[in-house]
Protein backbone atom coordinates (compact mmCIF):
# COMPACT_ATOMS: atom_id res chain seq x y z
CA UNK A 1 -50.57 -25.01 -28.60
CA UNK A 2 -51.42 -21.30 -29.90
CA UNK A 3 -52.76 -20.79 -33.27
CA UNK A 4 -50.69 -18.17 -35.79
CA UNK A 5 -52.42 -14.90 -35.66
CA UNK A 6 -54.99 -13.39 -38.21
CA UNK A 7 -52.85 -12.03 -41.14
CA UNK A 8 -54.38 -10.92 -44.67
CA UNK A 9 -51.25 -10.63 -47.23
CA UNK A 10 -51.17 -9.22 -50.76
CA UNK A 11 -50.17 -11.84 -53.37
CA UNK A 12 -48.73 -11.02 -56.78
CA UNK A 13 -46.65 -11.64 -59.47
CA UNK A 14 -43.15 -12.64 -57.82
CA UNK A 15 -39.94 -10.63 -58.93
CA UNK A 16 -38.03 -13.83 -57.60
CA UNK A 17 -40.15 -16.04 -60.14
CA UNK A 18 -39.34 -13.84 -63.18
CA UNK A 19 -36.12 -13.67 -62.74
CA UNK A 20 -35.74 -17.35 -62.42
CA UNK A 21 -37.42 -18.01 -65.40
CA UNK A 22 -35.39 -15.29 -67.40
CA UNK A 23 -32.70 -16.93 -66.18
CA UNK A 24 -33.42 -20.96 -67.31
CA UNK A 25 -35.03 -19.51 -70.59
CA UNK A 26 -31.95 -17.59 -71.31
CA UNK A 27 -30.00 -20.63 -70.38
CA UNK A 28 -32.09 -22.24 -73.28
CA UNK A 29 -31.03 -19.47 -75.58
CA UNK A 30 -27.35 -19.67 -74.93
CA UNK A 31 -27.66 -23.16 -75.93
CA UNK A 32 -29.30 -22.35 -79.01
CA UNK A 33 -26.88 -19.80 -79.73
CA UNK A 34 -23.49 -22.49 -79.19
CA UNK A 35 -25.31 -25.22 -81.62
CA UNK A 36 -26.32 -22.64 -84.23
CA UNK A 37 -22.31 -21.18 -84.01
CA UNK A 38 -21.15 -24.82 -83.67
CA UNK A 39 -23.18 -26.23 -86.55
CA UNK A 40 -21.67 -26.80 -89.64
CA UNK A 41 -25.00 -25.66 -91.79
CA UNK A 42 -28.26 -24.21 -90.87
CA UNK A 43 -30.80 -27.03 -90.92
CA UNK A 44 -34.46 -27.83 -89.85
CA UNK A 45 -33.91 -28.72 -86.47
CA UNK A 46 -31.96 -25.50 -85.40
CA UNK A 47 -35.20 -23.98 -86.85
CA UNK A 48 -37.24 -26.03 -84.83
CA UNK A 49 -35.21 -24.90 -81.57
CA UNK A 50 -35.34 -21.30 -82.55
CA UNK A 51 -39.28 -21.98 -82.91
CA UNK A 52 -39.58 -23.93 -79.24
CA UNK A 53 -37.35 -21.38 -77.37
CA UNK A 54 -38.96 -18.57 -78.47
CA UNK A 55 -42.59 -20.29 -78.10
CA UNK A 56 -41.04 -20.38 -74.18
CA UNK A 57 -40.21 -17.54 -73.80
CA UNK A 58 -43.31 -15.92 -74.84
CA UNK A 59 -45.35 -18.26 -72.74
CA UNK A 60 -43.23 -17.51 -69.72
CA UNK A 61 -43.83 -13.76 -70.19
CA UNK A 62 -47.44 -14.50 -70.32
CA UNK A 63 -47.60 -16.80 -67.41
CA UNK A 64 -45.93 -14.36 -65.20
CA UNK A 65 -47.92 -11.26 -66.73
CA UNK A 66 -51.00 -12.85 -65.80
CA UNK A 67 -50.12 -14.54 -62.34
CA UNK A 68 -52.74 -14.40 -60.08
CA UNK A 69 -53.06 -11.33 -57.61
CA UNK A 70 -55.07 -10.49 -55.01
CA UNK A 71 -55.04 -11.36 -51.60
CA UNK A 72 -54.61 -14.14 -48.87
CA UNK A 73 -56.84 -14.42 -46.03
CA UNK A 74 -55.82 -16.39 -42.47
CA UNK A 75 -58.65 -15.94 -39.92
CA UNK A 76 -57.24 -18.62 -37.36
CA UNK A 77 -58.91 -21.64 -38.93
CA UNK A 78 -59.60 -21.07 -42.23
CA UNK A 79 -57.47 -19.95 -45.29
CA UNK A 80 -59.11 -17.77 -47.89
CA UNK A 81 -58.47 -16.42 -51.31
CA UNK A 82 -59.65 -12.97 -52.23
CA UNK A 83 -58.97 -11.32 -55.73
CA UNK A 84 -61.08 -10.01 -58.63
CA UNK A 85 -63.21 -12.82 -59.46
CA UNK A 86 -63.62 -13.84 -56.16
CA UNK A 87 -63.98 -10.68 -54.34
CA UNK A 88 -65.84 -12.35 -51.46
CA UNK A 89 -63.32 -14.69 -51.17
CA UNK A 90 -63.07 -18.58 -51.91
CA UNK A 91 -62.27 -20.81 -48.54
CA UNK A 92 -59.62 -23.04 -49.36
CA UNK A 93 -59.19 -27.04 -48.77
CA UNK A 94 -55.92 -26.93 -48.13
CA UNK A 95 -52.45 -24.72 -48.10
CA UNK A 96 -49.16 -26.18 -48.46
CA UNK A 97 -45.98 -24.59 -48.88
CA UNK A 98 -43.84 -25.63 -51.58
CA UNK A 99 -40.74 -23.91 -51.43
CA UNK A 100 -39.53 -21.87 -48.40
CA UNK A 101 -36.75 -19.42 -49.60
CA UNK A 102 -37.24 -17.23 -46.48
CA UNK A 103 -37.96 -13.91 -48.39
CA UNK A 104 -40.02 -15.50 -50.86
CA UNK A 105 -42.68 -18.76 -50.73
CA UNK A 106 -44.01 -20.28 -53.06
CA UNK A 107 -47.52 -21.81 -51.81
CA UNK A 108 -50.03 -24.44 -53.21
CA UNK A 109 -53.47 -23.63 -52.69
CA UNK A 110 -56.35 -26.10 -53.15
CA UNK A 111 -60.20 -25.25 -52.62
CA UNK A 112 -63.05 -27.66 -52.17
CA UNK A 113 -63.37 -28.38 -56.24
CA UNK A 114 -59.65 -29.70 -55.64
CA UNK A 115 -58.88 -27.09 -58.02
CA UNK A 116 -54.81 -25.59 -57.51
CA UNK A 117 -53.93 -22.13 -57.43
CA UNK A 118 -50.00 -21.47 -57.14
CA UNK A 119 -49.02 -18.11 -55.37
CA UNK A 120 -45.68 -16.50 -54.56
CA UNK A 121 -45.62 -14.43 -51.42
CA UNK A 122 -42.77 -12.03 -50.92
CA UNK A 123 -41.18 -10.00 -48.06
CA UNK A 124 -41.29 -7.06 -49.83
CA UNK A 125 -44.77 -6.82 -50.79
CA UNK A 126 -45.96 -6.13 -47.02
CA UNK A 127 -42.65 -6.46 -44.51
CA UNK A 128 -44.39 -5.75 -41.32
CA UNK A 129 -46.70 -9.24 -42.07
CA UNK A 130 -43.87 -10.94 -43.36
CA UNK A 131 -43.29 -12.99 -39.99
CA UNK A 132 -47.03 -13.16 -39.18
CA UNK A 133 -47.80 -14.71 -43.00
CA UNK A 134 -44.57 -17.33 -42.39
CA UNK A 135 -46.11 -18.29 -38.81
CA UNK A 136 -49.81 -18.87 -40.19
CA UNK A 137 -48.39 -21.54 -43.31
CA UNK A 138 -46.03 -23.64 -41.31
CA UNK A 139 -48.43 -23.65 -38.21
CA UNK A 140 -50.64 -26.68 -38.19
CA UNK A 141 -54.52 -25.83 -38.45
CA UNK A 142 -56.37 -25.68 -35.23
CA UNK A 143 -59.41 -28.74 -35.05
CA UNK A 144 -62.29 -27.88 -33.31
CA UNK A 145 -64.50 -30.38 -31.88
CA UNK A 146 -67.96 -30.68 -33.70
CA UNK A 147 -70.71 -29.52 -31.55
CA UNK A 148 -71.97 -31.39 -28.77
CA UNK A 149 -68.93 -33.69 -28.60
CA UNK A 150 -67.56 -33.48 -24.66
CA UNK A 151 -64.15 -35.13 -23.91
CA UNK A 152 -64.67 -37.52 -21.76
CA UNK A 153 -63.76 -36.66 -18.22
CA UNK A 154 -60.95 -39.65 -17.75
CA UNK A 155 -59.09 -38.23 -19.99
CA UNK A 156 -59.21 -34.58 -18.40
CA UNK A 157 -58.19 -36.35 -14.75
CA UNK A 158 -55.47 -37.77 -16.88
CA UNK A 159 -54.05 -34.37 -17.96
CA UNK A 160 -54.43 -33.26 -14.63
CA UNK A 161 -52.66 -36.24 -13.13
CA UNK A 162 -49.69 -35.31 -15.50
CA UNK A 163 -49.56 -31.73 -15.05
CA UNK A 164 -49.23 -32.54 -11.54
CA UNK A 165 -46.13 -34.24 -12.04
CA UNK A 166 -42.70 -31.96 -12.01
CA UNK A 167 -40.43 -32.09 -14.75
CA UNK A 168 -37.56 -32.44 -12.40
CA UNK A 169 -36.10 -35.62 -11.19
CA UNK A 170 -36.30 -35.49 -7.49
CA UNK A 171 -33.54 -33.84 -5.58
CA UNK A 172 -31.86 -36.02 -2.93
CA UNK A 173 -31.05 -35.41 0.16
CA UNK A 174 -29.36 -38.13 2.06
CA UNK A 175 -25.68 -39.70 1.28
């Protein structure tokens, strides 16, 4: 089995994330809108609503102002994250990917402190990568035997013994 190729890829914030969460948080002001035109007087809990929505919707324009940015880092075996604060980079634990929406992923990142980083990748920030980025999450990592560990040679005659073998059933050649 081949490992993905090498691929560095800008991360940033996500068009495809801010306009999904424009969208619900509008959805929560439409609803807002209906029970305040609906309602027979203006009470305290409209208030309250008008208070939560817009406390969303300024914490959802934060969040996505300040989404992490930088860059992601595939040598072959290793996944690293590279960005301002770690501009050497931090090696990662482990890289899953959450949501596949074929121009856009949304990945979960975790480094050795089990800390979680949540990045959006998108076609459009590097095109030519695109395909090389896709290959290197959904390809399983590459183990490497720790030094000094030999396979043991039965199991080598084995694989030989079975790549000897065709894949063909045998033709035949009688009635």
């Amino acid at each position: 089995m081949h490992s993905a190729p090498p691929v560095t890829y800008p991360m940033g914030r996500s068009h495809f994330q801010g306009f999904a969460l424009l969208g619900l948080w509008s959805a929560g002001v439409a609803v807002l809108v209906l029970w305040w035109w609906a309602a027979q007087h203006v009470d305290w809990r409209l208030w309250v609503m008008l208070t939560a929505v817009l406390t969303v919707g300024l914490a959802i324009g934060l969040g996505w102002k300040n989404s992490p940015a930088g860059q992601l880092r595939w040598d072959g075996q290793d996944w690293c994250w590279e960005s301002r604060g770690y501009q050497s980079g931090t090696p990662a634990r482990h890289l899953a990917v959450a949501l596949d929406l074929q121009r856009s992923l949304l990945l979960r990142l975790e480094n050795h402190d089990h800390a979680t980083l949540w990045l959006w990748a998108s076609r459009s920030a590097m095109p030519e990568r695109w395909l090389d980025l896709r290959r290197a999450v959904h390809s399983r990592r590459r183990r490497s035997a720790p030094a000094g560990t030999t396979v043991p040679s039965d199991i080598l005659a084995s694989a030989v013994v079975v790549a000897d073998f065709s894949a063909e059933p045998p033709r035949r050649t009688g009635p």
